[in-house]
N, C-alpha and C. Protein backbone atom coordinates (compact mmCIF):
# COMPACT_ATOMS: atom_id res chain seq x y z
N UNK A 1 0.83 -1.19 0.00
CA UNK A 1 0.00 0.00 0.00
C UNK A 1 0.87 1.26 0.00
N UNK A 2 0.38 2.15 -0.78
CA UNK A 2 1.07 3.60 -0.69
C UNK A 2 0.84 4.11 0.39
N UNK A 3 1.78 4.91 1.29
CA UNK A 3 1.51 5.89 2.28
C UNK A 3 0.96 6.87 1.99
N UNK A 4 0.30 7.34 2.71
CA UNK A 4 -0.50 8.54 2.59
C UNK A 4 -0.03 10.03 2.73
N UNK A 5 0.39 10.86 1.68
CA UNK A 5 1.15 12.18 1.46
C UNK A 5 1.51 12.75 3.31
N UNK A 6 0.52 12.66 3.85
CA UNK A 6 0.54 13.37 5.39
C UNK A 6 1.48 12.50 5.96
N UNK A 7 1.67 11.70 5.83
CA UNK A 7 2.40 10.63 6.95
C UNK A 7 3.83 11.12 6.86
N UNK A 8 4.31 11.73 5.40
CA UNK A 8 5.67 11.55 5.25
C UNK A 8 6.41 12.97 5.40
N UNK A 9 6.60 13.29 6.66
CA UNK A 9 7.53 14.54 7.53
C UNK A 9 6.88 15.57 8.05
N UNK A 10 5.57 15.76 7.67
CA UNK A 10 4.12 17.00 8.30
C UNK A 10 3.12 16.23 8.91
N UNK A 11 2.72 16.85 9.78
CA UNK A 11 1.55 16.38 10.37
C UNK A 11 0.77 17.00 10.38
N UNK A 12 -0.85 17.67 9.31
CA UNK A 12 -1.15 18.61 9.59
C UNK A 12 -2.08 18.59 11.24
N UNK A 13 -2.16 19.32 12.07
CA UNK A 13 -3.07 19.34 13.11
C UNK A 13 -4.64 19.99 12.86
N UNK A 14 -4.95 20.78 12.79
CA UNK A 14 -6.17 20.88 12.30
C UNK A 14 -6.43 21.97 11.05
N UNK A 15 -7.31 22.42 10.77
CA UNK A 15 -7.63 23.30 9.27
C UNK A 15 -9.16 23.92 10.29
N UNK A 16 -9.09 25.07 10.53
CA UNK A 16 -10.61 25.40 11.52
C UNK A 16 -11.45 26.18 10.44
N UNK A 17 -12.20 25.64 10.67
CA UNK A 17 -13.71 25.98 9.80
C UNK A 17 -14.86 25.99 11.07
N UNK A 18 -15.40 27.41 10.95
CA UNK A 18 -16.28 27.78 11.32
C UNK A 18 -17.75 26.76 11.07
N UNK A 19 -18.08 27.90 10.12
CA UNK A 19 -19.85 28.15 9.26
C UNK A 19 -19.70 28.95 8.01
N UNK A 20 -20.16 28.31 7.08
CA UNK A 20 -19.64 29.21 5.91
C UNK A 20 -20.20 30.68 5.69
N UNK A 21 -19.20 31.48 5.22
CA UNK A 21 -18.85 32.47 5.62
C UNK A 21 -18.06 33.51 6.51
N UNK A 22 -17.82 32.56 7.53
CA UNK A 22 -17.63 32.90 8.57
C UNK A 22 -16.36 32.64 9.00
N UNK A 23 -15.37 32.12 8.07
CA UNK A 23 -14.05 31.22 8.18
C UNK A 23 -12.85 31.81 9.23
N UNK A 24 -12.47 31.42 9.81
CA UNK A 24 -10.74 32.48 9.96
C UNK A 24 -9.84 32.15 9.24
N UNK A 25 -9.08 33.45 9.22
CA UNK A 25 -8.17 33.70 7.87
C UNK A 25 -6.46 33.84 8.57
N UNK A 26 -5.48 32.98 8.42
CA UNK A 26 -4.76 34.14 9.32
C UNK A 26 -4.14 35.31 8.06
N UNK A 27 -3.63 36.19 8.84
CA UNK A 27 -3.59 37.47 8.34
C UNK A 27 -1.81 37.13 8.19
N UNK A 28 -1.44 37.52 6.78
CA UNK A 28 -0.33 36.56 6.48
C UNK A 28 1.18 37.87 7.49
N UNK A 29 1.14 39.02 7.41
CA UNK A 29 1.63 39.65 7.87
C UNK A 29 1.96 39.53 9.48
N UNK A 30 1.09 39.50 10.02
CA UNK A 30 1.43 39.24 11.39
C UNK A 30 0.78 37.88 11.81
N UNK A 31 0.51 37.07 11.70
CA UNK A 31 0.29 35.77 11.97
C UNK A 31 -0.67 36.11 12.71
N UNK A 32 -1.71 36.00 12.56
CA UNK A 32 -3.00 36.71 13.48
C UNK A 32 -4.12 35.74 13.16
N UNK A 33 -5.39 35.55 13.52
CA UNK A 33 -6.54 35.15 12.66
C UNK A 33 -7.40 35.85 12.68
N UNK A 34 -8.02 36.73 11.73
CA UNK A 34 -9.32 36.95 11.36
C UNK A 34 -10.37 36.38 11.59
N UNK A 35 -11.46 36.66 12.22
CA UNK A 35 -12.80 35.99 12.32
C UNK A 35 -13.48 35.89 11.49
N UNK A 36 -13.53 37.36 10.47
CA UNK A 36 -14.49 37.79 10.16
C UNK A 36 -14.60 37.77 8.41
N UNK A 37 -13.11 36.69 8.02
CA UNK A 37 -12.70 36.89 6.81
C UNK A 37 -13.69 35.53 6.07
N UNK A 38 -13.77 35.63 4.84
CA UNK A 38 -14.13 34.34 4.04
C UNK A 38 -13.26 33.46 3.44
N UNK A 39 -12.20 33.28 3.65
CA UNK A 39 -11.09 31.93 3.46
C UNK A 39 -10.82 31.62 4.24
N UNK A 40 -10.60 29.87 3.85
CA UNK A 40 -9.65 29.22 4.72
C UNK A 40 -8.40 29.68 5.26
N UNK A 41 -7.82 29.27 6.40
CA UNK A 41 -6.83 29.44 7.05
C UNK A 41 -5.84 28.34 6.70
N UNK A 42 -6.17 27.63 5.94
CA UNK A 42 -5.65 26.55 5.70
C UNK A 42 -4.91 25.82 6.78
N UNK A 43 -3.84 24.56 6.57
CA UNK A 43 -3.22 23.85 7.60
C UNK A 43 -2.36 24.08 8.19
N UNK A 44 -2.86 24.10 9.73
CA UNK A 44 -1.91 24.17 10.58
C UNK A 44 -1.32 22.92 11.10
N UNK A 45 0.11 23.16 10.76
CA UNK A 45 0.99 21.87 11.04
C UNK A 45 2.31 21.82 11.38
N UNK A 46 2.61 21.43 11.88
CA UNK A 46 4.26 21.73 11.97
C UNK A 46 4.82 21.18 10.67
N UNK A 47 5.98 22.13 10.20
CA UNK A 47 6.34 22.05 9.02
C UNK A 47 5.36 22.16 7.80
N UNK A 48 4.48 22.53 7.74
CA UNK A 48 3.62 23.07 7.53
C UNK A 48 4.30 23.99 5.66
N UNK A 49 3.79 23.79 5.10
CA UNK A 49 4.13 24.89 3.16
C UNK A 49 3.04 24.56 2.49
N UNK A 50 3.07 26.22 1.78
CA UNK A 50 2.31 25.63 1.09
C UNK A 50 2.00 24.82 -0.18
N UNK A 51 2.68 23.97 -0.24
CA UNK A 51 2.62 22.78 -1.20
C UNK A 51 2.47 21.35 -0.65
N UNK A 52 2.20 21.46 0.97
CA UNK A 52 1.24 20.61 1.37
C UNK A 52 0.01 20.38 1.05
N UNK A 53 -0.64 18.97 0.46
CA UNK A 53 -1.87 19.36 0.12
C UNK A 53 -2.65 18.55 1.20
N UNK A 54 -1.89 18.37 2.65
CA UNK A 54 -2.97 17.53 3.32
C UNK A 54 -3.65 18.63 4.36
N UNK A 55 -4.98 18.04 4.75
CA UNK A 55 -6.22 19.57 5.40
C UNK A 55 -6.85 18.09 6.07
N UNK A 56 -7.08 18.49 7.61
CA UNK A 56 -7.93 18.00 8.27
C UNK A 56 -8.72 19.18 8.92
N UNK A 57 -10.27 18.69 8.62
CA UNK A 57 -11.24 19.80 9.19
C UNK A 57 -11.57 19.56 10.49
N UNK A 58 -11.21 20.63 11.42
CA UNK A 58 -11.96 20.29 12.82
C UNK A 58 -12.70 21.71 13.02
N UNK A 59 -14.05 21.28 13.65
CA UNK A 59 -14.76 22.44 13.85
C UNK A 59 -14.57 23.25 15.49
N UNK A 60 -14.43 24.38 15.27
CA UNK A 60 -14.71 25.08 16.77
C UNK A 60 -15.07 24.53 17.95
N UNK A 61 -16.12 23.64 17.64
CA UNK A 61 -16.65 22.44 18.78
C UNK A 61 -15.32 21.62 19.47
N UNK A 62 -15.22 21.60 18.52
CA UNK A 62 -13.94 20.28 18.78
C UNK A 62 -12.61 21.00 19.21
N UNK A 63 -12.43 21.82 18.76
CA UNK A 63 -11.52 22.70 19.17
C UNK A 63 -11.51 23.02 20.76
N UNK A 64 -12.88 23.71 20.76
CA UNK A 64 -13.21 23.77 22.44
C UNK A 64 -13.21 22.48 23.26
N UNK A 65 -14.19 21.58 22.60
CA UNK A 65 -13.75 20.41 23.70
C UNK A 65 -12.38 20.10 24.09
N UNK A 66 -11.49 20.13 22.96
CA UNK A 66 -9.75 19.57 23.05
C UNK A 66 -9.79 20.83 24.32
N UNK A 67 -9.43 22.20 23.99
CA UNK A 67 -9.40 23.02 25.28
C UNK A 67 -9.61 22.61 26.19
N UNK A 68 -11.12 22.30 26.58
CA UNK A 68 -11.98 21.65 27.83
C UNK A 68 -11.02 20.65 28.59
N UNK A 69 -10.84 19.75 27.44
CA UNK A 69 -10.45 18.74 28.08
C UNK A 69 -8.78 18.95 28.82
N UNK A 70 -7.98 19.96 28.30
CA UNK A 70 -6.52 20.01 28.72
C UNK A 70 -6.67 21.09 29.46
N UNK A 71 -8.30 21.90 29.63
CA UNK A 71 -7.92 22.87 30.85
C UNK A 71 -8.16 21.77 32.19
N UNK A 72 -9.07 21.24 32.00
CA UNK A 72 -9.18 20.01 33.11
C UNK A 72 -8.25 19.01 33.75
N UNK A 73 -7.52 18.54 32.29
CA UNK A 73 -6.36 18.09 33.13
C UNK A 73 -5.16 19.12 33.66
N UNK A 74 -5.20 20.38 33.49
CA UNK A 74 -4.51 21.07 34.25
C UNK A 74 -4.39 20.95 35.55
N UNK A 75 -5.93 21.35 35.41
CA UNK A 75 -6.30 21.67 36.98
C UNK A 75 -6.46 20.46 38.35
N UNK A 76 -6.81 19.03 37.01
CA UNK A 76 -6.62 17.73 38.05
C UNK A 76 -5.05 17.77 38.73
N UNK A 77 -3.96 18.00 37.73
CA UNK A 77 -2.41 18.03 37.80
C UNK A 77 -2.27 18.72 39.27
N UNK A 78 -2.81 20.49 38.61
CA UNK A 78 -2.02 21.15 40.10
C UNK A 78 -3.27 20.86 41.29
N UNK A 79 -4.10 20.54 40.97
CA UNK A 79 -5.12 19.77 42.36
C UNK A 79 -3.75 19.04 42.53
N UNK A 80 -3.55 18.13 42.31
CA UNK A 80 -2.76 16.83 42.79
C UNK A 80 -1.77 17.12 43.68
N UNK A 81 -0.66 18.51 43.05
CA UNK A 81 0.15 18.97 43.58
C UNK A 81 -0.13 19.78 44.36
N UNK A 82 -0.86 20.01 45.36
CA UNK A 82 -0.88 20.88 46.42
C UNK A 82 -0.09 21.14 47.62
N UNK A 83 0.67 22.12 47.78
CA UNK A 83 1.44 22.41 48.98
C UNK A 83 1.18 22.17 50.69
N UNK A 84 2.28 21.77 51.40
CA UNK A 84 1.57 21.63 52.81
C UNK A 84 1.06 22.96 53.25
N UNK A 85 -0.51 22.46 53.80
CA UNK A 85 -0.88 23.42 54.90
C UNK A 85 0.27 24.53 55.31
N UNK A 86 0.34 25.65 55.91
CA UNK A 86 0.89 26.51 56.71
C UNK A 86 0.56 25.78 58.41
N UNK A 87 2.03 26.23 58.66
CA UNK A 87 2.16 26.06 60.16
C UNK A 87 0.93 26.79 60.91
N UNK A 88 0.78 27.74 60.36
CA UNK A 88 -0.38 28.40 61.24
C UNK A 88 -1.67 28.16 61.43
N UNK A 89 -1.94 27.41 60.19
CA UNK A 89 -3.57 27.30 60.50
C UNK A 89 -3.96 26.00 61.55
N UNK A 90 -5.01 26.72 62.38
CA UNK A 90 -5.03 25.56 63.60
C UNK A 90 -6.24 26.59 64.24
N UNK A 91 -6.87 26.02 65.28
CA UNK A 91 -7.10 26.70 66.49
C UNK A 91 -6.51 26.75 67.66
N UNK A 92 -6.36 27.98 68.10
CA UNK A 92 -5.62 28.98 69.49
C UNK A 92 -6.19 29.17 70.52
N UNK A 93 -5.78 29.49 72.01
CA UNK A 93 -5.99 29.73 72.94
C UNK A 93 -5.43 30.73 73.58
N UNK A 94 -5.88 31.83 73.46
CA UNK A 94 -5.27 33.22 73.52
C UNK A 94 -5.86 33.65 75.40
N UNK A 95 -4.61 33.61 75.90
CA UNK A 95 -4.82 34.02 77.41
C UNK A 95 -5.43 35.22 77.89
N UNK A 96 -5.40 36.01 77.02
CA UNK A 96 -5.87 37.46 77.14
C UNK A 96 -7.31 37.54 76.58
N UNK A 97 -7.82 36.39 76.35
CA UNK A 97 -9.22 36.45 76.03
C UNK A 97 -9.28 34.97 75.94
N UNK A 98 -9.62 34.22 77.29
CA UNK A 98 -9.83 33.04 77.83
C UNK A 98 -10.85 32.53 77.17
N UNK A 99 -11.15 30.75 76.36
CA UNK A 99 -12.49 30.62 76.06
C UNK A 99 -12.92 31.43 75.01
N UNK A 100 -12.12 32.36 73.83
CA UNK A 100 -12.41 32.76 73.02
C UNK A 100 -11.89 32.19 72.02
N UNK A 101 -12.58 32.04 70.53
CA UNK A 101 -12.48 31.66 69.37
C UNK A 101 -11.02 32.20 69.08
N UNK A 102 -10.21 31.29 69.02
CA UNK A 102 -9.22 32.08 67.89
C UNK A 102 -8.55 30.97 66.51
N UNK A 103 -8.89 31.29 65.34
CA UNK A 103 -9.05 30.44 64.54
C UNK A 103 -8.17 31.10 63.27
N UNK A 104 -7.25 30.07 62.55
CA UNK A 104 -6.37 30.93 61.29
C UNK A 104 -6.80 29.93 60.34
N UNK A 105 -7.66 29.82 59.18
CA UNK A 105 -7.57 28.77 57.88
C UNK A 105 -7.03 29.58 56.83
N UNK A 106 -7.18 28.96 55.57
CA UNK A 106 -6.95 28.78 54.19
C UNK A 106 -5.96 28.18 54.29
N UNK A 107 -5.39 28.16 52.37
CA UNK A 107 -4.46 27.95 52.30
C UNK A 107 -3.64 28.81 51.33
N UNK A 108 -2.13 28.87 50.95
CA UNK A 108 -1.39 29.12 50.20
C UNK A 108 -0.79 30.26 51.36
N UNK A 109 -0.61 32.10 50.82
CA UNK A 109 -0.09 32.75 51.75
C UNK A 109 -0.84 33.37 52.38
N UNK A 110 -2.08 33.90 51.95
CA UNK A 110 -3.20 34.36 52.60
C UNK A 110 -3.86 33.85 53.19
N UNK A 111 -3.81 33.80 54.59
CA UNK A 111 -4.87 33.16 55.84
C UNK A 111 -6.29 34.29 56.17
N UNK A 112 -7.16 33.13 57.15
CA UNK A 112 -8.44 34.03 57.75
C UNK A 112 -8.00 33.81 58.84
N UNK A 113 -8.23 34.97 59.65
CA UNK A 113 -8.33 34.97 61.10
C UNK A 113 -9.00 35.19 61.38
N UNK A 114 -10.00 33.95 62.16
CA UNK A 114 -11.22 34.52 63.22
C UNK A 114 -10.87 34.27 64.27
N UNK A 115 -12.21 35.07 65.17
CA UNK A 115 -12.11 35.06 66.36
C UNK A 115 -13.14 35.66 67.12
N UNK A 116 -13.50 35.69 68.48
CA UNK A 116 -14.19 36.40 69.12
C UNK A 116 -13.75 37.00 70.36
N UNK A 117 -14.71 38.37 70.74
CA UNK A 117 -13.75 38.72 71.79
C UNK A 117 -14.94 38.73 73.03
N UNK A 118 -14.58 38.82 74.35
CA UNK A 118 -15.42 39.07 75.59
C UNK A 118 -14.90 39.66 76.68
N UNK A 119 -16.10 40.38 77.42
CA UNK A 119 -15.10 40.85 78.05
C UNK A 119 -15.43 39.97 79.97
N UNK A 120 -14.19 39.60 80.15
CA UNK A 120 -12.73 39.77 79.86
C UNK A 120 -12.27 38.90 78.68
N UNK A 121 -13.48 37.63 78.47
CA UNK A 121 -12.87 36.45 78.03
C UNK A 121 -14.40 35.64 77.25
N UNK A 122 -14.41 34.62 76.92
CA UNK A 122 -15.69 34.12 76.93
C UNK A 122 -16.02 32.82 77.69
N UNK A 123 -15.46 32.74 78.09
CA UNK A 123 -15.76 30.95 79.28
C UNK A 123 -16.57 30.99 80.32
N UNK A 124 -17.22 32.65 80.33
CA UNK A 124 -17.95 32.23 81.62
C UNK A 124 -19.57 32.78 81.28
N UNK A 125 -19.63 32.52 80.21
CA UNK A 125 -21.33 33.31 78.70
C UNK A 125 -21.36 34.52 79.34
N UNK A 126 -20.01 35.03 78.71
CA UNK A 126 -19.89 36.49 78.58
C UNK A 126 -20.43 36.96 76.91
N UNK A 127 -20.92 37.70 77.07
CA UNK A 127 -21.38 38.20 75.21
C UNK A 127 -20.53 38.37 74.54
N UNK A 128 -20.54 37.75 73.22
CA UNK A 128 -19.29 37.60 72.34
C UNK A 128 -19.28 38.54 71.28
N UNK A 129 -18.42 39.13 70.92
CA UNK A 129 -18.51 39.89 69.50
C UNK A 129 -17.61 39.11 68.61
N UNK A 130 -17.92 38.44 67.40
CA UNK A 130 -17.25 38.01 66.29
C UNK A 130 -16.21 38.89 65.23
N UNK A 131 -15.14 38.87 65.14
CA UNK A 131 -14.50 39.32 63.78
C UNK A 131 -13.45 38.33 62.86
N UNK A 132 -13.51 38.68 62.00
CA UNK A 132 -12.72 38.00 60.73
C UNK A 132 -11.81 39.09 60.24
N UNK A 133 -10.81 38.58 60.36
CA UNK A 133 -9.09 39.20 59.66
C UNK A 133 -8.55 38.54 58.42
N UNK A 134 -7.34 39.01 57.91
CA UNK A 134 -6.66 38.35 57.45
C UNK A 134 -5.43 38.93 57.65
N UNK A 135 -4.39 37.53 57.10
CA UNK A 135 -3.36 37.17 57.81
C UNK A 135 -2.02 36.92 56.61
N UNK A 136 -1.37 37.16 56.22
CA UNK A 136 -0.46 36.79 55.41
C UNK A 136 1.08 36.50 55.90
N UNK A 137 1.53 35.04 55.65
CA UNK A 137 2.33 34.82 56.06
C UNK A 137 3.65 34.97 55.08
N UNK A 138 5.12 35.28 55.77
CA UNK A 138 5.87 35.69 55.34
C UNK A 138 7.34 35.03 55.65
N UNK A 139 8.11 34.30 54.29
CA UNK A 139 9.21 33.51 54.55
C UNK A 139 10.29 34.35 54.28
N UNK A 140 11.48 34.86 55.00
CA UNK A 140 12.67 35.27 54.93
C UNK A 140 13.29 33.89 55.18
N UNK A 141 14.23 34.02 53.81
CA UNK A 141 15.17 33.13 54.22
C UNK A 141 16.18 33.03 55.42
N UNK A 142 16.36 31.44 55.75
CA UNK A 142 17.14 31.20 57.03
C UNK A 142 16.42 31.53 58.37
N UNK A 143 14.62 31.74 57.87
CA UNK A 143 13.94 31.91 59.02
C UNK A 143 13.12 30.97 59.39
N UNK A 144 12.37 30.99 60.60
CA UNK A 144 10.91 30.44 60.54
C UNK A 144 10.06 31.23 59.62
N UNK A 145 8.75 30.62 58.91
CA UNK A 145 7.56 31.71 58.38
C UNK A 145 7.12 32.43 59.75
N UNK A 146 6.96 33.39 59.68
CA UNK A 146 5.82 34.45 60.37
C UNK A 146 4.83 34.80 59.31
N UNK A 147 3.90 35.62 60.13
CA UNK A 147 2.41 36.14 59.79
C UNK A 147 2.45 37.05 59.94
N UNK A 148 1.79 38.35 59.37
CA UNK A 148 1.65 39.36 59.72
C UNK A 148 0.30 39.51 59.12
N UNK A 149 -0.81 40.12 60.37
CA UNK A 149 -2.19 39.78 61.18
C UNK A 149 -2.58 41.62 61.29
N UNK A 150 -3.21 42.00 60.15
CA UNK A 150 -4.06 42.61 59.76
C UNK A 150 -5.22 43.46 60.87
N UNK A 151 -4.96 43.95 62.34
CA UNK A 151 -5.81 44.02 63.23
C UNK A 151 -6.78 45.21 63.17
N UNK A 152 -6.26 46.32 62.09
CA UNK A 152 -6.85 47.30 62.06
C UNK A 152 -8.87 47.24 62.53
N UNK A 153 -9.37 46.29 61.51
CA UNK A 153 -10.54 46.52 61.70
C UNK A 153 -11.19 46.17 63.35
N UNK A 154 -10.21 45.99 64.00
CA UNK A 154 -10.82 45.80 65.66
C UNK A 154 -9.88 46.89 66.49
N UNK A 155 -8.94 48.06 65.44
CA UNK A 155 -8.95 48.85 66.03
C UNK A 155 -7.39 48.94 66.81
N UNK A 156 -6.69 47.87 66.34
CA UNK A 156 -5.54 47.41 66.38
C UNK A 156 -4.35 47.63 65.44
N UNK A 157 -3.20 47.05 65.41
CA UNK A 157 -2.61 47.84 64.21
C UNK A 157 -2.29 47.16 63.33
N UNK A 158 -2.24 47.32 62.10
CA UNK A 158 -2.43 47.02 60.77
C UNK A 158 -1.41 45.49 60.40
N UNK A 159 -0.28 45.78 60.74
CA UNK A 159 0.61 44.67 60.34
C UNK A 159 1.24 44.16 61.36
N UNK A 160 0.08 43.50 62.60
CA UNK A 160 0.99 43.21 63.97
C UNK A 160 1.99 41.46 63.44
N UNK A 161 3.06 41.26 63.81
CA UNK A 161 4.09 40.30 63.26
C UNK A 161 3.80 38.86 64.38
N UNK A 162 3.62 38.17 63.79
CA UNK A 162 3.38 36.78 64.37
C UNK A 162 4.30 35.48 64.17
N UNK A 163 5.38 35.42 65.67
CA UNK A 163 6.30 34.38 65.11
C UNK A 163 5.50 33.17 65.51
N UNK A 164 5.86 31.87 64.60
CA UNK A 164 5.54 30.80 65.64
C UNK A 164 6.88 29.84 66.72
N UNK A 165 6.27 29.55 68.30
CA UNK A 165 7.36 28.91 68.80
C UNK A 165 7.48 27.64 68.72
N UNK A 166 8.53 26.99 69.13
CA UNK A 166 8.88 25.83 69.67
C UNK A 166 7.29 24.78 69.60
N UNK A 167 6.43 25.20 70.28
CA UNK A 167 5.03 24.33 70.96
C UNK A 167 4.28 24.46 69.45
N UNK A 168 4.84 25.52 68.68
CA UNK A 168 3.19 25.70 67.38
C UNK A 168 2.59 26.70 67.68
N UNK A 169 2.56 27.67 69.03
CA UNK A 169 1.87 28.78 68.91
C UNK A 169 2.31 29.81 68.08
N UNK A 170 1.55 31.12 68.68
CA UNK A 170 2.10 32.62 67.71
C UNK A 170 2.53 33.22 68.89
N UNK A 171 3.76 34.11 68.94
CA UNK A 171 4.03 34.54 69.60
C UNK A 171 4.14 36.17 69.23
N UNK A 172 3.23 37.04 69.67
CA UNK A 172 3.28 38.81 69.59
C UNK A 172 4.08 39.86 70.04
N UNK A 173 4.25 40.48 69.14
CA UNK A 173 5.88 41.63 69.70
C UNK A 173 5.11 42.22 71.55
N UNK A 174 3.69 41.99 72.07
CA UNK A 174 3.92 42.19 73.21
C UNK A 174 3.86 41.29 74.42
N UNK A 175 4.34 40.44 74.17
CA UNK A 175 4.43 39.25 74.32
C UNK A 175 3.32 38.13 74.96
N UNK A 176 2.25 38.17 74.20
CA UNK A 176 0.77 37.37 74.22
C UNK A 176 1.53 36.42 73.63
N UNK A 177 0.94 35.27 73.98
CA UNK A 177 1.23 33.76 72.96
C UNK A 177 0.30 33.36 72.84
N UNK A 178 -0.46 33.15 71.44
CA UNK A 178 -1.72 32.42 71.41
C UNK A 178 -1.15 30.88 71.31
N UNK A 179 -1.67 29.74 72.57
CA UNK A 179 -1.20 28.33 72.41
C UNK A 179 -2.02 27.42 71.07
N UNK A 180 -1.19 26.52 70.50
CA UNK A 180 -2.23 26.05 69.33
C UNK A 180 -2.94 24.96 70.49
N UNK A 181 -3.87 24.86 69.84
CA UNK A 181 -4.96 23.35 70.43
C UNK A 181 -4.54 22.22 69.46
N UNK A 182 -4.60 21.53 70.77
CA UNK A 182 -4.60 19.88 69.98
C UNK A 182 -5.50 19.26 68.98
């Protein structure tokens, strides 16, 4: 059997056809495509001349599904690869407000900080007020990560610095240690 012209050093990949009329063109000057032109774009292929005469038609559909399908496996990929948790996220036990919520999630560098406050504390159904922060943690090399904890909206200051110690807590430039919980 004869081989088939395509087989021998080109491969074309597809030839996109719309709806007639409606073709893309590329625009031979800057390698562009036209939407809006009425010719073929003819084959795209590696190695690719034009005195190739092989054309496979794939429509837009198909085009998108192929997309679909390799944005998906992207995203299965870096799903797969996900980084460890941050040291920080956990729940706390902050001495200066006994029996109060203190809570850090997400993931990557941006954390939530919740929490609630009472006065003095909440362990004894003192009325609670709820707030939510955020928290961004920060690696200098040759360090531990710290956090730096966003307090403004309770009136606090903006970029208070959060090391963690030895045990897993946070420890505050005035020297509060929120303990992590087990």
């Amino acid at each position: 059997p004869t081989a088939h012209p395509c087989a021998q050093g080109t491969m074309p990949l597809m030839n996109a056809i719309a709806r007639p009329g409606l073709t893309p063109t590329r625009v031979p000057s800057s390698g562009r495509i036209n939407i809006n032109s009425k010719r073929s774009i003819g084959p795209v292929a590696a190695h690719a001349s034009s005195n190739d005469n092989c054309t496979s038609s794939v429509t837009f559909k198909s085009i998108a599904a192929a997309t679909a399908v390799g944005a998906l496996l992207t995203l299965a990929t870096a799903g797969g690869a996900r980084a460890a948790p941050s040291a920080f996220v956990g729940e706390y036990a902050d001495p200066k407000h006994p029996g109060c919520l203190r809570s850090i999630s997400g993931e990557g560098s941006v954390l939530d900080v919740t929490g609630t406050d009472g006065t003095p504390g909440c362990a004894n159904g003192e009325k609670q007020k709820p707030w939510s922060l955020k928290g961004e943690v920060v690696k200098i090399p040759s360090k531990e990560a710290e956090i730096l904890i966003d307090f403004s909206p309770k009136g606090g200051p903006k970029n208070l610095l959060g090391k963690l110690t030895p045990e897993g807590g946070i420890l505050f430039p005035d020297g509060n240690t929120w303990s992590k919980k087990q």
